[in-house]
C-alpha atoms as a PDB file:
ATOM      1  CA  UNK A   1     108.288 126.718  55.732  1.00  0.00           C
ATOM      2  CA  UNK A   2     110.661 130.043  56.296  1.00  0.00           C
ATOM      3  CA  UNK A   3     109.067 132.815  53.988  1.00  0.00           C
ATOM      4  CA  UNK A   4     111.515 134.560  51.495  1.00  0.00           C
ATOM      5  CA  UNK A   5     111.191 137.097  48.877  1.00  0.00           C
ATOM      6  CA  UNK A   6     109.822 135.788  45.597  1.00  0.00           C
ATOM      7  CA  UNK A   7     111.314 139.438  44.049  1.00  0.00           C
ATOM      8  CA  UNK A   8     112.252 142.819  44.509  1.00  0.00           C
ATOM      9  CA  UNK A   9     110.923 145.246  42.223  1.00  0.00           C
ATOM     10  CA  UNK A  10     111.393 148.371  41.456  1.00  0.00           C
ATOM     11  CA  UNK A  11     109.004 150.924  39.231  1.00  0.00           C
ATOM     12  CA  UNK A  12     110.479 153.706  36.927  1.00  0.00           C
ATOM     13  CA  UNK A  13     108.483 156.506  35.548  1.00  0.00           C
ATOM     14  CA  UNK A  14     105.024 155.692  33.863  1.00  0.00           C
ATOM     15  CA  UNK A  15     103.062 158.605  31.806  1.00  0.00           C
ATOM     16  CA  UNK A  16      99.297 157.767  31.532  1.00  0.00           C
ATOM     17  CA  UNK A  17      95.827 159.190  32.041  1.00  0.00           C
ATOM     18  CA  UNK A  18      95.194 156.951  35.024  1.00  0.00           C
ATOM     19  CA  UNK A  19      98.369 158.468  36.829  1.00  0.00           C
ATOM     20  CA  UNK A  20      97.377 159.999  40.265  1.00  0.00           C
ATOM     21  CA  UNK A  21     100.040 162.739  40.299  1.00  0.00           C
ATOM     22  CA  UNK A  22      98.697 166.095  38.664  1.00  0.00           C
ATOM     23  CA  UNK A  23     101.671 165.689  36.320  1.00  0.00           C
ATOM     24  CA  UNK A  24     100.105 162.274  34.885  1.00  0.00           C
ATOM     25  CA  UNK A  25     103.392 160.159  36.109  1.00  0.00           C
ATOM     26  CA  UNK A  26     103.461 157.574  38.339  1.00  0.00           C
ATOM     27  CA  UNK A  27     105.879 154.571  39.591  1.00  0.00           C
ATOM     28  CA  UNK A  28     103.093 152.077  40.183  1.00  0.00           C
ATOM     29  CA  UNK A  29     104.356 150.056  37.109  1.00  0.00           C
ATOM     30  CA  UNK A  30     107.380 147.678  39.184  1.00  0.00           C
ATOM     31  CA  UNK A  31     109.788 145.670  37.554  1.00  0.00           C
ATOM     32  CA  UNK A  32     111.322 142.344  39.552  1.00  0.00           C
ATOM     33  CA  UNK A  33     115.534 143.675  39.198  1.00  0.00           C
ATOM     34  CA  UNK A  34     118.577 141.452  39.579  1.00  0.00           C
ATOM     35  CA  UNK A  35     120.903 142.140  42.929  1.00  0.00           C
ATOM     36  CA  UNK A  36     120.651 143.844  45.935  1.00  0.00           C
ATOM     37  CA  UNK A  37     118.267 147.055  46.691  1.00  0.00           C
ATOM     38  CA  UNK A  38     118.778 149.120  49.145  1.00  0.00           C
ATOM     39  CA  UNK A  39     115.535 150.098  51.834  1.00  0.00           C
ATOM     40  CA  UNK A  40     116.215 153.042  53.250  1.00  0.00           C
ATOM     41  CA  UNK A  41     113.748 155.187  55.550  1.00  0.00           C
ATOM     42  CA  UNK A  42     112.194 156.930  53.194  1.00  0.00           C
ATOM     43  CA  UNK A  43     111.466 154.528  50.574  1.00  0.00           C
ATOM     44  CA  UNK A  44     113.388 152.261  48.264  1.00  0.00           C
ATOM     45  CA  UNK A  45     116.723 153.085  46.372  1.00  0.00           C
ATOM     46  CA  UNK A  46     115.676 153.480  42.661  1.00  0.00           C
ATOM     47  CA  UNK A  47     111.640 153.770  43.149  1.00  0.00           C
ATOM     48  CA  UNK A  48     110.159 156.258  41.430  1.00  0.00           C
ATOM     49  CA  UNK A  49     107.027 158.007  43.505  1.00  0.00           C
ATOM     50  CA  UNK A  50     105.009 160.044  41.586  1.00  0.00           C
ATOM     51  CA  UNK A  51     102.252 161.220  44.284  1.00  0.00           C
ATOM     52  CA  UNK A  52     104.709 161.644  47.601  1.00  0.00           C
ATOM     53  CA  UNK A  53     101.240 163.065  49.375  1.00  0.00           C
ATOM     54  CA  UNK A  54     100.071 159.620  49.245  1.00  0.00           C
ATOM     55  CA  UNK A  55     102.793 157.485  49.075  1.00  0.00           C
ATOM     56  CA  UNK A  56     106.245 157.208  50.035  1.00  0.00           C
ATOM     57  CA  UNK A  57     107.695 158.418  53.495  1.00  0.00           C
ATOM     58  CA  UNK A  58     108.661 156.384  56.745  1.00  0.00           C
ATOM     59  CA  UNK A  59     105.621 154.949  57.727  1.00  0.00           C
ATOM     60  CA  UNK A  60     105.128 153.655  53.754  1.00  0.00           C
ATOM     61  CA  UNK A  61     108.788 153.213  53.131  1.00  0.00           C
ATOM     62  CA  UNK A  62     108.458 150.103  51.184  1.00  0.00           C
ATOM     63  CA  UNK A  63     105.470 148.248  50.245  1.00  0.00           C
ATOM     64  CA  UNK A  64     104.654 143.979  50.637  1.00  0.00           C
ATOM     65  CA  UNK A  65     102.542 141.976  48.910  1.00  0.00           C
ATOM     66  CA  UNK A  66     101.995 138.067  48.819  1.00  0.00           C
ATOM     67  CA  UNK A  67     102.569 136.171  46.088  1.00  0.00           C
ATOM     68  CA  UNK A  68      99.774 133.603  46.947  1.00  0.00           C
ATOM     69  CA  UNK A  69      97.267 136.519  46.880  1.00  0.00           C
ATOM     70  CA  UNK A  70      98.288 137.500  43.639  1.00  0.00           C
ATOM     71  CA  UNK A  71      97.961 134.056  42.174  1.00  0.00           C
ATOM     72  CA  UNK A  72      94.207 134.586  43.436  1.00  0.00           C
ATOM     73  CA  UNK A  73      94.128 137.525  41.826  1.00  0.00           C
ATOM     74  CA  UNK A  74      95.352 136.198  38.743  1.00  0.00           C
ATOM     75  CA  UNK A  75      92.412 133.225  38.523  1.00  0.00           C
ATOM     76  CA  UNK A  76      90.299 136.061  39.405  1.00  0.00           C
ATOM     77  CA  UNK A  77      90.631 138.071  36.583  1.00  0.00           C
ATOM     78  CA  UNK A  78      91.988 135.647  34.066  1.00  0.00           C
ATOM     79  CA  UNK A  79      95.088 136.741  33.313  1.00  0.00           C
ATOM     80  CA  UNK A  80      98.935 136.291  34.780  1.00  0.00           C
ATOM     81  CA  UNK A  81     100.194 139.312  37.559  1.00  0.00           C
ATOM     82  CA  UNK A  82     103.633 139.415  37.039  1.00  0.00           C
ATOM     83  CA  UNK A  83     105.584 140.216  40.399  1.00  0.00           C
ATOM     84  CA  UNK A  84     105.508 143.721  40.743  1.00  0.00           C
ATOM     85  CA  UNK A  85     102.093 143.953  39.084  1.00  0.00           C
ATOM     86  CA  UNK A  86     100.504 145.380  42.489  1.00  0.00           C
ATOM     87  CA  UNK A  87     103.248 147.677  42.791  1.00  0.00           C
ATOM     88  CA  UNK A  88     104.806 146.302  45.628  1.00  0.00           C
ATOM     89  CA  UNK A  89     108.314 146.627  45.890  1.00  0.00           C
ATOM     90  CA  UNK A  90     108.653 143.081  47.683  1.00  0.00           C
ATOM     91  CA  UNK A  91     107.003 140.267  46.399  1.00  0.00           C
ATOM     92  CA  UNK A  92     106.478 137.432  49.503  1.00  0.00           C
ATOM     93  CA  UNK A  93     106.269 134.051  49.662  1.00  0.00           C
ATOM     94  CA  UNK A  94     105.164 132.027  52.312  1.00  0.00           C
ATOM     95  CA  UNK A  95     104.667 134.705  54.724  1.00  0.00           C
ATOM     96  CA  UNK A  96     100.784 135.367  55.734  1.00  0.00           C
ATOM     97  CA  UNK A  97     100.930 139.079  54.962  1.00  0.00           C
ATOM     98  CA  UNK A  98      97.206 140.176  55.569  1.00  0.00           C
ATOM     99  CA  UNK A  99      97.593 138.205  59.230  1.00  0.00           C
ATOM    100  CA  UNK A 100     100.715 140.420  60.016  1.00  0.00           C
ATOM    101  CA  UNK A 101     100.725 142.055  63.007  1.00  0.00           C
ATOM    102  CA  UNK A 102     100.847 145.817  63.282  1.00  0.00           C
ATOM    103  CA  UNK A 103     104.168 146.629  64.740  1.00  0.00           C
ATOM    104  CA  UNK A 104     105.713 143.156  64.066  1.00  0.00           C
ATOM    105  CA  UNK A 105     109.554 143.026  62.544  1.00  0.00           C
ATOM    106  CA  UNK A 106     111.166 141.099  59.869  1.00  0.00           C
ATOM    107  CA  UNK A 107     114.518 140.335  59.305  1.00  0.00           C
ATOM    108  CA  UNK A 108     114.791 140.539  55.784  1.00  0.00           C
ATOM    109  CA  UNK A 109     118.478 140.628  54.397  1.00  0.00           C
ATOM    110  CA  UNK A 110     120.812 142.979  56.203  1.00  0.00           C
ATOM    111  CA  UNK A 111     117.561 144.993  56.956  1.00  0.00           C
ATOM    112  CA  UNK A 112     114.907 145.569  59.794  1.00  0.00           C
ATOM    113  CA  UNK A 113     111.510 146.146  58.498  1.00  0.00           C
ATOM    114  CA  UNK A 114     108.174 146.774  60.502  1.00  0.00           C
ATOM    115  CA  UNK A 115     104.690 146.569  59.771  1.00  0.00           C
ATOM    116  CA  UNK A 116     102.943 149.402  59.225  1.00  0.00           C
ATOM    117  CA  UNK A 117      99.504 149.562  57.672  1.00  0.00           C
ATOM    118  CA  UNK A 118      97.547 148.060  54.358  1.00  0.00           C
ATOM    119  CA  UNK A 119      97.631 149.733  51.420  1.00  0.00           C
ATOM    120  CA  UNK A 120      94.560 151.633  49.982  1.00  0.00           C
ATOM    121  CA  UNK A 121      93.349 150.727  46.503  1.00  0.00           C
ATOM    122  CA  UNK A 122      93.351 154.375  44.414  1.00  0.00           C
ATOM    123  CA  UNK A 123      92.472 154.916  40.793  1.00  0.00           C
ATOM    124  CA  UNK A 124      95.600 154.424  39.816  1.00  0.00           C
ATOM    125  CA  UNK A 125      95.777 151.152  40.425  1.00  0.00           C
ATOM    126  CA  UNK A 126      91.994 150.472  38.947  1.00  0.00           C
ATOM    127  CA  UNK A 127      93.475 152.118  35.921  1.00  0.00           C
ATOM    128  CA  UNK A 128      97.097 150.427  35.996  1.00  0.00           C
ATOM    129  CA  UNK A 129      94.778 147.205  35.424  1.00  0.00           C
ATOM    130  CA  UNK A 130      92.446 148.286  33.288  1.00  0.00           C
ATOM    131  CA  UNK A 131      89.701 147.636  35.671  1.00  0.00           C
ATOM    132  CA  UNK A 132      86.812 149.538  36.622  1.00  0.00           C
ATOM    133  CA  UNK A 133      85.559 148.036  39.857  1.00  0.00           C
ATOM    134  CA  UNK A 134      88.899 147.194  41.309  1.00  0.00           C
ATOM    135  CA  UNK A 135      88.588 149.206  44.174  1.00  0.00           C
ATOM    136  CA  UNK A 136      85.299 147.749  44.950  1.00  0.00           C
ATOM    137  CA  UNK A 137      86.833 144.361  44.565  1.00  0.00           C
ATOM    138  CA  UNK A 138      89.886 144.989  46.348  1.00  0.00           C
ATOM    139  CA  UNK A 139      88.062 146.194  49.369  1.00  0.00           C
ATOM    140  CA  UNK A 140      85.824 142.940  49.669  1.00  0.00           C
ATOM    141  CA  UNK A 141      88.598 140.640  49.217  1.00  0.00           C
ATOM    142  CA  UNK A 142      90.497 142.886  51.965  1.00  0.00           C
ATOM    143  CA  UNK A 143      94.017 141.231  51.017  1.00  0.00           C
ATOM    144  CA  UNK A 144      95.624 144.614  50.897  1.00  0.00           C
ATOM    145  CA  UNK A 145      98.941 143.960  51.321  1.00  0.00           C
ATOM    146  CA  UNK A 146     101.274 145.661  54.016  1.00  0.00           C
ATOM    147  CA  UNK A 147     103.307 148.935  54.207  1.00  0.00           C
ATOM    148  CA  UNK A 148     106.457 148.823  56.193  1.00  0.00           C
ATOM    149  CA  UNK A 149     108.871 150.829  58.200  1.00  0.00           C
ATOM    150  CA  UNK A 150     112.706 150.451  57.780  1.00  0.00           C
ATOM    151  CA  UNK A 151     114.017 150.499  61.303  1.00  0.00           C
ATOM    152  CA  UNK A 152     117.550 149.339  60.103  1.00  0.00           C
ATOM    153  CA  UNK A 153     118.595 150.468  56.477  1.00  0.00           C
ATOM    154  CA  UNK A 154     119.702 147.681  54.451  1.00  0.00           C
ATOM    155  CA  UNK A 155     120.046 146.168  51.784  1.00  0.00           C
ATOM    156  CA  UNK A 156     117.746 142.994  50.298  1.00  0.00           C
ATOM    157  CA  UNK A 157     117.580 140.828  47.284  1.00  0.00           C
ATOM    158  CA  UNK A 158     115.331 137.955  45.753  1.00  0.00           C
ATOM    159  CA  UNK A 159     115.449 134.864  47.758  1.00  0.00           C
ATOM    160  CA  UNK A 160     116.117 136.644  51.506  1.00  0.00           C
ATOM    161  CA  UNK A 161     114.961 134.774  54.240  1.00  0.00           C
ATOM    162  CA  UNK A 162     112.008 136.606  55.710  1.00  0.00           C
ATOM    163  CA  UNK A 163     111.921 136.391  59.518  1.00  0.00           C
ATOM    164  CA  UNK A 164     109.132 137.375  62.069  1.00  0.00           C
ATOM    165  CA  UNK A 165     111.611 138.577  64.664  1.00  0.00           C
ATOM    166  CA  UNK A 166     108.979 140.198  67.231  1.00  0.00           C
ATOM    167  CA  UNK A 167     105.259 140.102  67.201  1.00  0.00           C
ATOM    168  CA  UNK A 168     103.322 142.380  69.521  1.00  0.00           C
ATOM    169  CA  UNK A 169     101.481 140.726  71.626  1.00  0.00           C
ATOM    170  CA  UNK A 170      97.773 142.944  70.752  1.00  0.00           C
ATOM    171  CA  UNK A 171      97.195 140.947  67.908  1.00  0.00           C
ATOM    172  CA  UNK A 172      95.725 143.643  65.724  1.00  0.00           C
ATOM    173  CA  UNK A 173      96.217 142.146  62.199  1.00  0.00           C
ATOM    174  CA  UNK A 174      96.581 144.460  58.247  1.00  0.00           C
ATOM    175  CA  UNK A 175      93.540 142.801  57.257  1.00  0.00           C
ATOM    176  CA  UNK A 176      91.860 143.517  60.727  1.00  0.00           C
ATOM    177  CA  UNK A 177      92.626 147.831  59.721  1.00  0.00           C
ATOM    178  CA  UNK A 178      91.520 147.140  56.630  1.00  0.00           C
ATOM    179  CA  UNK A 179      88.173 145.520  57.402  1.00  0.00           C
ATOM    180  CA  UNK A 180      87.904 148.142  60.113  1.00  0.00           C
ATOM    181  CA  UNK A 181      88.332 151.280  57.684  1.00  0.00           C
ATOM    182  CA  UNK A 182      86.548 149.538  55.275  1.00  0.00           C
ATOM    183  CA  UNK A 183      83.930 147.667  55.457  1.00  0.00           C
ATOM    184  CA  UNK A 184      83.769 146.767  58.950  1.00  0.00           C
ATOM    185  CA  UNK A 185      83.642 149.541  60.996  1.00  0.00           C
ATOM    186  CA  UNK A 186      82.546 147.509  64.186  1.00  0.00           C
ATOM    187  CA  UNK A 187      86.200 146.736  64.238  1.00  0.00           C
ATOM    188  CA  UNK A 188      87.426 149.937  64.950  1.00  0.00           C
ATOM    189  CA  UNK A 189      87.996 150.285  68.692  1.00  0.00           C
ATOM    190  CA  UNK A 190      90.443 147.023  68.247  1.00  0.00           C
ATOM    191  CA  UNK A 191      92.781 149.445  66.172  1.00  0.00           C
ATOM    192  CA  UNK A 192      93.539 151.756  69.011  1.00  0.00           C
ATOM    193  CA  UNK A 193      95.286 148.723  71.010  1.00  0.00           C
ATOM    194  CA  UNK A 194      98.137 149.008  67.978  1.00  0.00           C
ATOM    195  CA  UNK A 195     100.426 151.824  69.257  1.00  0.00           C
ATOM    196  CA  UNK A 196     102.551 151.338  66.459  1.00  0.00           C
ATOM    197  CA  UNK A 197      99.577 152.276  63.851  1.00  0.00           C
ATOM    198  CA  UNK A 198     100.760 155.353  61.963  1.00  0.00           C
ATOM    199  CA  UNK A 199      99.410 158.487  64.251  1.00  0.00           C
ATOM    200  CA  UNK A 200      97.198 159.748  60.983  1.00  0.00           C
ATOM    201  CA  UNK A 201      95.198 156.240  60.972  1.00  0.00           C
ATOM    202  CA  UNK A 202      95.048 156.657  64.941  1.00  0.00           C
ATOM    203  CA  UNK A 203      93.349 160.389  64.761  1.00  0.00           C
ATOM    204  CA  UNK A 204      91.230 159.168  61.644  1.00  0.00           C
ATOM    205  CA  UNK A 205      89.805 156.123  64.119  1.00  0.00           C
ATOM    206  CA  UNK A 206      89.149 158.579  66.778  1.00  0.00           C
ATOM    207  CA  UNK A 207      87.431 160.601  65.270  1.00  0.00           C
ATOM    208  CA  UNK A 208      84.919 158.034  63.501  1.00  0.00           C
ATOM    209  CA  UNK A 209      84.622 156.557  66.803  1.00  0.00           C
ATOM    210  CA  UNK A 210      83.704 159.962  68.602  1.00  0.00           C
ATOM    211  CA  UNK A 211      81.259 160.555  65.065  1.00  0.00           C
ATOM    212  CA  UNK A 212      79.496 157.045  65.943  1.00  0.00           C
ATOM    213  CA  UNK A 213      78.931 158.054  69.947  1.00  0.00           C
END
């Protein structure tokens, strides 16, 4: 089955007390939109980003999650996710996100995407859901999602085809980093065989690596 994008969403401006930017405003709150969006390499046309020291930039340009980890999600807590309700900006389906490869591409409408790294879960998103062991949750389910690159700006829409066009041949998976960084730390020497592993996750490895000798 080809993957495609279930949605495209896009987040405006939420106020709250959970809100990671000092200014209590953040863009974690995504709506699916009609029509094309443009990716471009610093994020997504009509995004809001609230805290752009943690989010946003080329290595996080646009954010991926899987709409058959949501619906696990969703039994999980006992209640419906809408698309958008991890505030990814591209909702997937059929595509194995957490067994992406670091450094692999997709095709995805008139743009070139490329796997990046998982997402972290912050408070924001415990409080965007109202729940107070998210994080902790998150972490052991280690379905994190994927942050992408835009190698070709573009422009995509609900329903694009979603095409593995090259997969490094290393084999160092999202959920792989996020075990590693996580809860897994065994893992880590595996994540310096990904060249394409943002250079802040490389030095961040290294260092726990030269900590553990």
């Amino acid at each position: 089955m080809t993957g495609r994008l279930a949605s495209v969403n896009l987040g405006g401006v939420t106020e709250a007390e959970w809100a990671g930017d000092a200014s209590g405003r953040s863009g974690i709150d995504k709506r699916p939109v009609d029509g094309p969006v443009l990716l471009g390499v610093d994020g997504v046309a009509g995004d809001f980003i609230g805290e752009r020291a943690h989010h946003g930039g080329p290595d996080q340009a646009v954010y991926a999650y899987a709409e058959e980890d949501a619906a696990w999600w969703s039994a999980e807590i006992g209640r419906s996710i809408r698309p958008g309700g991890f505030g990814e900006n591209l909702t997937t389906y059929a595509v194995d996100v957490t067994d992406a490869v670091i450094g692999e591409r997709w095709a995805v409408g008139s743009a070139l995407l490329q796997v990046t790294k998982p997402r972290t879960p912050c408070t924001t998103f415990a409080g965007f859901w109202g729940v107070p062991d998210l994080i902790r949750r998150f972490t052991v389910r280690a379905t994190p999602g994927a942050y992408l690159r835009v190698l070709h700006e573009g422009e995509v829409g609900a329903g694009d085809p979603v095409e593995v066009v090259d997969r490094p041949a290393h084999g160092v998976t999202i959920g792989e980093v996020f075990r590693a960084m996580s809860l897994e730390p065994e893992l880590l020497p595996r994540l310096l065989d990904a060249p394409d592993l943002p250079e802040q996750i490389q030095e961040k490895v290294r260092r726990r690596l030269a900590g553990r000798s």
